[in-house]
Structure formats: structure tokens, C-alpha cells
C-alpha atoms as a PDB file:
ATOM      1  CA  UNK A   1     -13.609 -31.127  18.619  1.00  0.00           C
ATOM      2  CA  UNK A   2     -13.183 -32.588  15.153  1.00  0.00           C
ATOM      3  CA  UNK A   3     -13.974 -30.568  11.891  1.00  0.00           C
ATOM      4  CA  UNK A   4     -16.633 -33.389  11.382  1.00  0.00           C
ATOM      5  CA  UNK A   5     -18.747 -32.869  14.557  1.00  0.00           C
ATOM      6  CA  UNK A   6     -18.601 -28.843  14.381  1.00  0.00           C
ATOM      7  CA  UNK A   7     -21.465 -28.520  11.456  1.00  0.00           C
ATOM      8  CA  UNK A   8     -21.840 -26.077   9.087  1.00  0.00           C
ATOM      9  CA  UNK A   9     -18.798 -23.817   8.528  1.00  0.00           C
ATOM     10  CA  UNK A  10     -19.791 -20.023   8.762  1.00  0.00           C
ATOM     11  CA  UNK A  11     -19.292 -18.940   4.472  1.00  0.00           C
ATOM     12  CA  UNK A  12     -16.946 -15.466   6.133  1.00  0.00           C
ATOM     13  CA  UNK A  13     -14.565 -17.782   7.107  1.00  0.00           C
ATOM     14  CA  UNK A  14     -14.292 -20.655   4.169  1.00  0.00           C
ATOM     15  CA  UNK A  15     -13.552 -17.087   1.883  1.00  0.00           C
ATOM     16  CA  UNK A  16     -11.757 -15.341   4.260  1.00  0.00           C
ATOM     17  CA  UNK A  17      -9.350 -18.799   3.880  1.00  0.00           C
ATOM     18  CA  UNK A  18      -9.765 -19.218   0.443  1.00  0.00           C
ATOM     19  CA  UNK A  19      -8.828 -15.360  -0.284  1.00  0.00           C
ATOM     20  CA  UNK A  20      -5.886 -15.944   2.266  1.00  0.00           C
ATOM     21  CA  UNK A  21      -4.215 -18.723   0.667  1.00  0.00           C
ATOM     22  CA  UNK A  22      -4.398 -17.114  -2.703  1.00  0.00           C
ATOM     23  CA  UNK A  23      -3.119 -13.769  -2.037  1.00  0.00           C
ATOM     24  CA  UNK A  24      -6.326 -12.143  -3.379  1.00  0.00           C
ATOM     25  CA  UNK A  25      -6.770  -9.508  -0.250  1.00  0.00           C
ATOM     26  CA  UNK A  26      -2.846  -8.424  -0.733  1.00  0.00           C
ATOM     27  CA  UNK A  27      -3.727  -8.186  -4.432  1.00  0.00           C
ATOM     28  CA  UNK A  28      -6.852  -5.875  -4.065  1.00  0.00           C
ATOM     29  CA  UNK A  29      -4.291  -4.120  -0.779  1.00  0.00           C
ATOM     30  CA  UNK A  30      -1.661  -3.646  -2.991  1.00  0.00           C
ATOM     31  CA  UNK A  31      -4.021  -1.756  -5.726  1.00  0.00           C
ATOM     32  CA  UNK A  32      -5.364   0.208  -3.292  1.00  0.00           C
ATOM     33  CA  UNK A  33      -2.460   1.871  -2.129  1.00  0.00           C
ATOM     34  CA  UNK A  34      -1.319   2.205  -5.680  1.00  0.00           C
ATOM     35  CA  UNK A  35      -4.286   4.229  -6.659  1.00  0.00           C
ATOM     36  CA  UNK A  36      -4.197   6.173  -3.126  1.00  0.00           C
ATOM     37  CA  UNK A  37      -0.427   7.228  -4.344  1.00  0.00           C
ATOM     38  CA  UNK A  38      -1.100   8.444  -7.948  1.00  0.00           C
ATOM     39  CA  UNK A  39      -3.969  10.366  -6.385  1.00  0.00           C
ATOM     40  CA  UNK A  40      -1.831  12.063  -3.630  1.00  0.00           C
ATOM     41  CA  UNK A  41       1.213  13.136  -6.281  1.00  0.00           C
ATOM     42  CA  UNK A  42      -0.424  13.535  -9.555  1.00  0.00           C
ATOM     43  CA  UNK A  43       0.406  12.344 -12.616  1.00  0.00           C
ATOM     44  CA  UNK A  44       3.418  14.094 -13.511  1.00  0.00           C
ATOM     45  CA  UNK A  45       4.879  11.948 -10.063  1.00  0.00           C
ATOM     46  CA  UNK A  46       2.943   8.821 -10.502  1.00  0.00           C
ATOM     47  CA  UNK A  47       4.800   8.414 -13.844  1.00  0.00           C
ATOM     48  CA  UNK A  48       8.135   8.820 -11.894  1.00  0.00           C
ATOM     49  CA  UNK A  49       7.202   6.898  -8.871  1.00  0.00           C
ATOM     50  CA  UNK A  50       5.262   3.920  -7.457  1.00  0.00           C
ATOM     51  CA  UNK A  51       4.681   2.123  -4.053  1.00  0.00           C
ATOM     52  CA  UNK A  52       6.215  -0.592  -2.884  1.00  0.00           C
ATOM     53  CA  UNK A  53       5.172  -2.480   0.259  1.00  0.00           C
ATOM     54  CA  UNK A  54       3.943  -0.459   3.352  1.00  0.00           C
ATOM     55  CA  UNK A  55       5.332  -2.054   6.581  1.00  0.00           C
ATOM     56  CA  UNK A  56       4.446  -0.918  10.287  1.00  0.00           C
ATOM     57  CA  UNK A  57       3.252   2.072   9.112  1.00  0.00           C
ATOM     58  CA  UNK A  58       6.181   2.930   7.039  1.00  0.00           C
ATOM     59  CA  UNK A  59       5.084   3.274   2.957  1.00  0.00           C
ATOM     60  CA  UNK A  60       8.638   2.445   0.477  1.00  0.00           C
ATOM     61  CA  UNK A  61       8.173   4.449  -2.632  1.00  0.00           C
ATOM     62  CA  UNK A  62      10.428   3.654  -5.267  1.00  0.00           C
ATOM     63  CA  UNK A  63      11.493   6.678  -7.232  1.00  0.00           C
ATOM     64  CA  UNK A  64      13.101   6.689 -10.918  1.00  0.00           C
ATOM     65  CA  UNK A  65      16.349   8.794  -9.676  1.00  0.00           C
ATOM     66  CA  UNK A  66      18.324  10.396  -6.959  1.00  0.00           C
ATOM     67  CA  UNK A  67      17.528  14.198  -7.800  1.00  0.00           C
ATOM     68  CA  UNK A  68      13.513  13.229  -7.522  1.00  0.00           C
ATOM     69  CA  UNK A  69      13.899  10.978  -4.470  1.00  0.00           C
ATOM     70  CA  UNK A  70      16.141  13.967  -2.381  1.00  0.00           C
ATOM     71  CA  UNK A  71      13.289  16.144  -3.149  1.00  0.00           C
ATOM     72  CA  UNK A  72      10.247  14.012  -2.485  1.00  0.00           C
ATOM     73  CA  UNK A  73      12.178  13.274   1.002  1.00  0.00           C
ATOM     74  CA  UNK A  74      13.382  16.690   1.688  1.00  0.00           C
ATOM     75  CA  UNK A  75      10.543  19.062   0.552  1.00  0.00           C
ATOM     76  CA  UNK A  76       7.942  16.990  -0.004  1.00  0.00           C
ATOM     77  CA  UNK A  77       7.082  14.282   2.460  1.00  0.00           C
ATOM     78  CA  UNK A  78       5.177  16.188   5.069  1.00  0.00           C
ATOM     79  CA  UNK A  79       2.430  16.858   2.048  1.00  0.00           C
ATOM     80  CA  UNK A  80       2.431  13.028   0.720  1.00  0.00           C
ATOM     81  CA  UNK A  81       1.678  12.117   3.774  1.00  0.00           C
ATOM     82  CA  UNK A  82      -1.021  14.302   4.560  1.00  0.00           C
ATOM     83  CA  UNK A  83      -2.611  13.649   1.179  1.00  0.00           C
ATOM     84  CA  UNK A  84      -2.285  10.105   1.122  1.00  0.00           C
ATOM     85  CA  UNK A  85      -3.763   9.902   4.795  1.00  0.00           C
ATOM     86  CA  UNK A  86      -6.911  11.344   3.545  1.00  0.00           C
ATOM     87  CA  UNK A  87      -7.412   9.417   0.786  1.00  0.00           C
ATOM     88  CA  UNK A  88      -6.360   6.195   3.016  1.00  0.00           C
ATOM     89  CA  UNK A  89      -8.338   6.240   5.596  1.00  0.00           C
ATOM     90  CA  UNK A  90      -8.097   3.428   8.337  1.00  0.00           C
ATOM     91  CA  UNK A  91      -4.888   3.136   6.887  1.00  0.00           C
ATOM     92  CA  UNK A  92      -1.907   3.628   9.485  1.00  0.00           C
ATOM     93  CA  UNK A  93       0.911   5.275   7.002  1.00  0.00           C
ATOM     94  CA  UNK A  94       3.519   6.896   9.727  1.00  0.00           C
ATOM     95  CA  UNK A  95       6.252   7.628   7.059  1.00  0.00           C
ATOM     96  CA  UNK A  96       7.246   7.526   3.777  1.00  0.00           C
ATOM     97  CA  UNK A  97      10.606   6.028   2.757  1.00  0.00           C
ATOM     98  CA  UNK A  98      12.134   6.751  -0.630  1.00  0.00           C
ATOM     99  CA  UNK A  99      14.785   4.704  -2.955  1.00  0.00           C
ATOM    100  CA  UNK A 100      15.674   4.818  -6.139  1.00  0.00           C
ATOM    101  CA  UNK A 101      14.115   2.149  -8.186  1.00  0.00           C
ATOM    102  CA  UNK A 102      14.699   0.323 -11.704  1.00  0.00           C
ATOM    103  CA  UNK A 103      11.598  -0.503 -13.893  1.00  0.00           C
END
């Protein structure tokens, strides 16, 4: 059946299109997890670190240096995750995987 002959488009699905093709829902997505992060390590952290892209469950935090990054992964991770679980929820984040970053 043509576009023509199937009448009036449903409006949730022209703007679930239009916010497809311009990246709007990744934009708002991205945000989100940015905000989740500085609330789960604090500002002293957030101003050392910042999210990346979260990936099958796995969230990539890039971290300003080595020394920070060993500890965030060694001593640290079990609590990120449990904060940032609570303040994602219906958000699947499995692990947390750390690198050093350059801003």
C-alpha cells in the first residue's frame, strides 16, 4: 500500500522520524547520562571526568589521567555503578570502562 492511500499519518511517528534523522533523542540521551554521572561522583570527579558513549550496557568514562582512572577502576567502580543505577533508572549500565582522555 502506497503512502498516498494510507491517510493520515499518526503525529508519534512523523516526530519520532523527524527527531531520528536529526539526532535530537541522542542529544537529550547523551545529556542525560552526563547529568546522571556528575550526580553519581560529585563535583570534585565530574571536573576530572566525563562520559562518553554507553554501549551494550557498558558506560566509557574518560578520565583526565592514569593515577585517577586506576583508582576509579580499582576502588571505585562497584559504587559508580550502584549510584549511577539509581539515578538511571530503565537504564541497563552493566559496567563502567575507564581511559584516559584529552580535553
Amino acid at each position: 500500500m502506497s503512502a498516498e492511500n494510507r491517510g493520515p499519518e499518526n503525529l508519534s511517528e512523523i516526530l519520532g522520524r523527524m527527531f531520528a534523522a536529526r539526532g535530537w533523542g541522542r542529544k537529550s540521551e547523551r545529556e542525560r547520562l552526563e547529568r546522571a554521572w556528575f550526580d553519581a561522583v560529585g563535583e570534585e570527579l565530574g571536573g576530572q571526568t566525563r562520559p562518553g558513549g554507553l554501549r551494550r550496557g557498558v558506560l566509557e568514562i574518560e578520565v583526565r589521567n592514569g593515577v585517577l582512572m586506576q583508582e576509579l577502576a580499582q576502588f571505585r567502580k562497584r559504587e559508580l555503578l550502584t549510584k549511577l543505577r539509581a539515578v538511571l533508572p530503565g537504564v541497563t549500565v552493566t559496567n563502567l570502562k575507564f581511559r584516559v582522555g584529552v580535553w
